[in-house]
PDB file of N, CA and C in Angstrom:
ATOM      1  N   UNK A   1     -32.640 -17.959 -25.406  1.00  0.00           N
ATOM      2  CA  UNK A   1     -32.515 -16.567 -25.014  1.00  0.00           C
ATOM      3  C   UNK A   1     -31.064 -16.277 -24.657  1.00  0.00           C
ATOM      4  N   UNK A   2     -30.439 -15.439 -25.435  1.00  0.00           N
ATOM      5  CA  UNK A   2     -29.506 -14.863 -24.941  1.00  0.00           C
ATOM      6  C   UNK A   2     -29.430 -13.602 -23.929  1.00  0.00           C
ATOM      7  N   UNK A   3     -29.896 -13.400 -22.546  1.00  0.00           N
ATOM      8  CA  UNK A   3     -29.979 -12.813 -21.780  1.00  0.00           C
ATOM      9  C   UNK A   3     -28.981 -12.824 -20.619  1.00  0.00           C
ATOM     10  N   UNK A   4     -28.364 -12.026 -20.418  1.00  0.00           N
ATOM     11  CA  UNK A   4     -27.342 -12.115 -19.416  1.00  0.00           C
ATOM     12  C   UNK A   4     -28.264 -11.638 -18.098  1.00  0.00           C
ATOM     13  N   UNK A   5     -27.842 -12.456 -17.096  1.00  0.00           N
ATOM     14  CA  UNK A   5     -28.243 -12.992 -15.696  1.00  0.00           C
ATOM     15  C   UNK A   5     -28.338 -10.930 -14.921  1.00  0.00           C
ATOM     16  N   UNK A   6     -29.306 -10.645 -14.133  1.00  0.00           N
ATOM     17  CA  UNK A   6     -29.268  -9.458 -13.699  1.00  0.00           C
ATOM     18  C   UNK A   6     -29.199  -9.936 -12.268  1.00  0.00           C
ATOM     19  N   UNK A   7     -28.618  -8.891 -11.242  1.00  0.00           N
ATOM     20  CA  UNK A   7     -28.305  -9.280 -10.092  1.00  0.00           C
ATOM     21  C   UNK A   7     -28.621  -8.067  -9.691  1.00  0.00           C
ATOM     22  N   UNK A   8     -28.904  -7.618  -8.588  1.00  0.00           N
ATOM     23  CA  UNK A   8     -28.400  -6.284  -7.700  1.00  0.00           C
ATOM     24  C   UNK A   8     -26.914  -5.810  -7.195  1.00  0.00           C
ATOM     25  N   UNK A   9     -27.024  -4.391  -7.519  1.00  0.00           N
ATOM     26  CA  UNK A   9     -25.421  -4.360  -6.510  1.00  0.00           C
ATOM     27  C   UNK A   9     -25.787  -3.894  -5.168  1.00  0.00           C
ATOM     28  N   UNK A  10     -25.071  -4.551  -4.059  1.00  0.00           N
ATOM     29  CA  UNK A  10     -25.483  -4.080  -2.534  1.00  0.00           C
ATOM     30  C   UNK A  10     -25.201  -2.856  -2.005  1.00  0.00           C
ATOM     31  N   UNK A  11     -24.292  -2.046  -2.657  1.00  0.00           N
ATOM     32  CA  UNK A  11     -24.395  -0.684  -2.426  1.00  0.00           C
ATOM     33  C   UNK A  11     -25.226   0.335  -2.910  1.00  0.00           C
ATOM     34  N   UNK A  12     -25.270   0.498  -3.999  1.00  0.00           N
ATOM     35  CA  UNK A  12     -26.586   1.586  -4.857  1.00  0.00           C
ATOM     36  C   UNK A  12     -28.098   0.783  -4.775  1.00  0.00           C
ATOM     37  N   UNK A  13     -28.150  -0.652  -5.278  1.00  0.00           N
ATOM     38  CA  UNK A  13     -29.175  -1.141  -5.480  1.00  0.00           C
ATOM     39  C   UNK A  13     -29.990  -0.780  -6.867  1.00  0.00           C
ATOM     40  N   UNK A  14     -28.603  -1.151  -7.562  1.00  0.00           N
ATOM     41  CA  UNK A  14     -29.088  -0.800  -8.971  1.00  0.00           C
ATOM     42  C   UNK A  14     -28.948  -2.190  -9.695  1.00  0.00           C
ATOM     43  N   UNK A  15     -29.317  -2.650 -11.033  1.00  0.00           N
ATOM     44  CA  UNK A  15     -29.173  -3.683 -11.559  1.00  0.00           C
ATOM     45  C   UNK A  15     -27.901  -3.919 -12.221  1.00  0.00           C
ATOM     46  N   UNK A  16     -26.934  -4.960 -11.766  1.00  0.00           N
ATOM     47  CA  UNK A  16     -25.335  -4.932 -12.843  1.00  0.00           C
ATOM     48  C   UNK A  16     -25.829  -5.777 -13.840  1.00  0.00           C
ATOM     49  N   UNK A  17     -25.398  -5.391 -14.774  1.00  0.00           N
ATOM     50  CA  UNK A  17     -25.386  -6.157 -16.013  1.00  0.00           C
ATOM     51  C   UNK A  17     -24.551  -6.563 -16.606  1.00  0.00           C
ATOM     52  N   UNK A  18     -23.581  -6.331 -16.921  1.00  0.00           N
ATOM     53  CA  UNK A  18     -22.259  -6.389 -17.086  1.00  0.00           C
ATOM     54  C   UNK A  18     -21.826  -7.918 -16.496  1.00  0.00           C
ATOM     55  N   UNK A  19     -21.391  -9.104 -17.172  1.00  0.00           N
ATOM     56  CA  UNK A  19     -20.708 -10.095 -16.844  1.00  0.00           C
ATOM     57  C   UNK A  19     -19.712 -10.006 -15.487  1.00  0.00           C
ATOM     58  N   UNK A  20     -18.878  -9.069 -15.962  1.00  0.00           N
ATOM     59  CA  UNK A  20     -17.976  -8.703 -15.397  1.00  0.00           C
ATOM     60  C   UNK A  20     -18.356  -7.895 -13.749  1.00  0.00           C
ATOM     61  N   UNK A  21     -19.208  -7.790 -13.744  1.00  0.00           N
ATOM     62  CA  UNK A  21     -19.346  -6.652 -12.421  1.00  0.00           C
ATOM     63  C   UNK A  21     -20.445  -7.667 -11.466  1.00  0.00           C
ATOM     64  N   UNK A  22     -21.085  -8.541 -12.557  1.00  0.00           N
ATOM     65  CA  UNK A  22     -22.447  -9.851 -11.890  1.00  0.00           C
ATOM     66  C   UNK A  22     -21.330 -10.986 -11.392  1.00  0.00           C
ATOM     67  N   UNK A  23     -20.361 -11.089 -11.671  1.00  0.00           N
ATOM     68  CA  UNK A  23     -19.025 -11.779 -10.986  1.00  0.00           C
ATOM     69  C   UNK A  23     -18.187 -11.223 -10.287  1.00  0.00           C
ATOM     70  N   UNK A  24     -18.167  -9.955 -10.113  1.00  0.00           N
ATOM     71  CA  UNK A  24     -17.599  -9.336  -8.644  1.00  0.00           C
ATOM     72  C   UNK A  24     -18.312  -8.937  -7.711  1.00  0.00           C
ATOM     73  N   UNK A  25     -19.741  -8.814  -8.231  1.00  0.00           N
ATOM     74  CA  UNK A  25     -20.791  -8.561  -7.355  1.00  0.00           C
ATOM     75  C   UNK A  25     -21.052  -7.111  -6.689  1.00  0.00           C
ATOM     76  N   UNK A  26     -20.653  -6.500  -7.858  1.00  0.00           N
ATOM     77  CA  UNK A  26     -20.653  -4.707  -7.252  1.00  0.00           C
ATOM     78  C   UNK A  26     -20.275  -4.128  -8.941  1.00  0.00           C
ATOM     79  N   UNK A  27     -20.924  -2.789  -8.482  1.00  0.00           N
ATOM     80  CA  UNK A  27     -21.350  -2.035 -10.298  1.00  0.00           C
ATOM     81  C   UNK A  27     -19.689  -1.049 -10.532  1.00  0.00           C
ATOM     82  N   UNK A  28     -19.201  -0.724 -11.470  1.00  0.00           N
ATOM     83  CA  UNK A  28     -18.039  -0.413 -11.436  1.00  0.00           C
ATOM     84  C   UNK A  28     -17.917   1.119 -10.729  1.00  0.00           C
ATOM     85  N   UNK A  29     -19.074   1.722 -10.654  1.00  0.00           N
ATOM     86  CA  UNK A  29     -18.965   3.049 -10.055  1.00  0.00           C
ATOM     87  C   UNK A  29     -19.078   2.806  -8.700  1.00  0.00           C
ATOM     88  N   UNK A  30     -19.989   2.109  -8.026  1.00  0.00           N
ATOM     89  CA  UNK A  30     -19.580   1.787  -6.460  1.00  0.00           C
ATOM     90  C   UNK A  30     -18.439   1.223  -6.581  1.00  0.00           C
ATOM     91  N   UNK A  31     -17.755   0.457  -7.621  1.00  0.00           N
ATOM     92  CA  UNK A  31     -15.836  -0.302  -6.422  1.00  0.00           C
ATOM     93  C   UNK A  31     -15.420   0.671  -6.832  1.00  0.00           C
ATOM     94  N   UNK A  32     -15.284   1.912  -7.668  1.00  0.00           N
ATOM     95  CA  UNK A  32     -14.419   2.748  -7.609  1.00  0.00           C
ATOM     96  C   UNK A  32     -14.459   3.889  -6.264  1.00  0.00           C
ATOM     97  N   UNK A  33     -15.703   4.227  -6.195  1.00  0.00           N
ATOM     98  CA  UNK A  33     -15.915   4.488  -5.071  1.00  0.00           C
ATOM     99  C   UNK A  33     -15.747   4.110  -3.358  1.00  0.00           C
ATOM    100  N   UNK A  34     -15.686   2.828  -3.546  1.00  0.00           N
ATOM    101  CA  UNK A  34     -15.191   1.813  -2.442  1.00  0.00           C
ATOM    102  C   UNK A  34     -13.556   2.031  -2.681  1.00  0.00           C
ATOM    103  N   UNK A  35     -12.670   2.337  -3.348  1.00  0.00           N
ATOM    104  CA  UNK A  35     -11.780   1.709  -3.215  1.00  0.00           C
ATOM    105  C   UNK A  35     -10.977   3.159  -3.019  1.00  0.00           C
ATOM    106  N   UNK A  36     -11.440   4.504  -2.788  1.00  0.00           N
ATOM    107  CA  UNK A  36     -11.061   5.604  -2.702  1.00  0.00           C
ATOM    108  C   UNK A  36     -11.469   5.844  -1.504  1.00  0.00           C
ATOM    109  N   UNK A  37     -12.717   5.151  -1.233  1.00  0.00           N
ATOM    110  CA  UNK A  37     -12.780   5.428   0.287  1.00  0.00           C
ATOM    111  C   UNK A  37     -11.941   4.291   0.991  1.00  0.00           C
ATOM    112  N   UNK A  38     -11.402   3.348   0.910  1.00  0.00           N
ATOM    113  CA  UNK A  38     -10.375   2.054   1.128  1.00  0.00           C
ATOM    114  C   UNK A  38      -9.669   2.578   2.262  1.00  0.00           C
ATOM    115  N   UNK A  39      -9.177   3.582   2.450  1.00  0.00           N
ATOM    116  CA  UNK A  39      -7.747   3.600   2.895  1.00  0.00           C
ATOM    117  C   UNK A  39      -8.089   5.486   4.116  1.00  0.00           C
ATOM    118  N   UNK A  40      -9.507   5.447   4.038  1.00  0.00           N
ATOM    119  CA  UNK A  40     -10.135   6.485   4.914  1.00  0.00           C
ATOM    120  C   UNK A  40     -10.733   6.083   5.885  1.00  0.00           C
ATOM    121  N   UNK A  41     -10.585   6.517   7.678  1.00  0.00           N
ATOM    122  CA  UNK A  41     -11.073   6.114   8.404  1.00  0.00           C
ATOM    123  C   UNK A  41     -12.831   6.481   8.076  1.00  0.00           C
ATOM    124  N   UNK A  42     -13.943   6.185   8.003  1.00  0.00           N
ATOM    125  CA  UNK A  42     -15.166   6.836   8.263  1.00  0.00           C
ATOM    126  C   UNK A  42     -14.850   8.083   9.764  1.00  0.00           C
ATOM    127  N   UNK A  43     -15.573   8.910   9.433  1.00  0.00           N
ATOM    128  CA  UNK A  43     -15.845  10.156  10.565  1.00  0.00           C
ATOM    129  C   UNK A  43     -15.971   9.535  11.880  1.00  0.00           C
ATOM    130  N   UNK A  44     -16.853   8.592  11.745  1.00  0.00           N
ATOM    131  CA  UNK A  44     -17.815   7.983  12.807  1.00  0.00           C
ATOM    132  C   UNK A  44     -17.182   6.728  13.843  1.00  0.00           C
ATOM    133  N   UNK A  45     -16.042   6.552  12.649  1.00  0.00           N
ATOM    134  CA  UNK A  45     -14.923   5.380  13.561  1.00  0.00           C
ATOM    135  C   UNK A  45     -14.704   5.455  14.353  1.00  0.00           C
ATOM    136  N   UNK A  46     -14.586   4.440  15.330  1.00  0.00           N
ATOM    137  CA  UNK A  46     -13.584   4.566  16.766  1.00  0.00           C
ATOM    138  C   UNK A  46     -12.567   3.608  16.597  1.00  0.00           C
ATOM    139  N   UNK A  47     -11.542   5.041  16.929  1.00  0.00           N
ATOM    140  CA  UNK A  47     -10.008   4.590  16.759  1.00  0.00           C
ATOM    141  C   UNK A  47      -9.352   3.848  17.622  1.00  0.00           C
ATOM    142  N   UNK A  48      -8.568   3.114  17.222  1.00  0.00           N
ATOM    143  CA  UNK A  48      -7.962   2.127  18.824  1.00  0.00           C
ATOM    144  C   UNK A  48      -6.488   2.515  18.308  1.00  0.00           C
ATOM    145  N   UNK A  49      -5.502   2.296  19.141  1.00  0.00           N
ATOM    146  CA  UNK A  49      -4.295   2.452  19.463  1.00  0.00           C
ATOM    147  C   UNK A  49      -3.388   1.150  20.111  1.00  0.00           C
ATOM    148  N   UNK A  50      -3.107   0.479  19.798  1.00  0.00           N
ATOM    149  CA  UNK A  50      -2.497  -0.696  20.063  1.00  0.00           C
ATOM    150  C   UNK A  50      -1.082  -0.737  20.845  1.00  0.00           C
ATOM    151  N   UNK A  51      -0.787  -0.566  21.902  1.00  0.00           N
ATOM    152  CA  UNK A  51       0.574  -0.845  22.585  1.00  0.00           C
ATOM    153  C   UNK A  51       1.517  -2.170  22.134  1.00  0.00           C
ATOM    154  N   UNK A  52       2.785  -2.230  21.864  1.00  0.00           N
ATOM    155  CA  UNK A  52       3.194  -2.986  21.985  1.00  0.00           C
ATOM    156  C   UNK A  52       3.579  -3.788  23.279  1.00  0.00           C
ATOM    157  N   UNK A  53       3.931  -5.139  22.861  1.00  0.00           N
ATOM    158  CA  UNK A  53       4.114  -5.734  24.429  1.00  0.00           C
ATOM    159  C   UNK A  53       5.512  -5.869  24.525  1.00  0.00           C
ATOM    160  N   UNK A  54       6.156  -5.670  25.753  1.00  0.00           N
ATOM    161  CA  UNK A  54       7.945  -5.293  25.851  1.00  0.00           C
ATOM    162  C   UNK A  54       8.209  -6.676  26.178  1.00  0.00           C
TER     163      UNK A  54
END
């Protein structure tokens, strides 16, 4: 059988199929999505503020 291995992705919970995405372990529309939200606090965050030490 030539069947490529099906996995879940942990964000949607859809099946990857794709070699490529069953070895990164996420479907290419969730990491694109992950990676736009990357660099955004969530709403819900709590922010910290770090002092330096003199």
């Amino acid at each position: 059988m030539n069947q490529l291995k099906t996995t879940i992705c942990p964000v949607c919970n859809r099946p990857l199929r794709s070699k490529k995405s069953i070895a990164k372990g996420i479907g290419p529309v969730c990491e694109r999505k992950l990676e736009k939200l990357g660099n955004e606090p969530d709403e819900d965050q709590l922010k910290m503020e770090l002092k330096e030490k003199k």
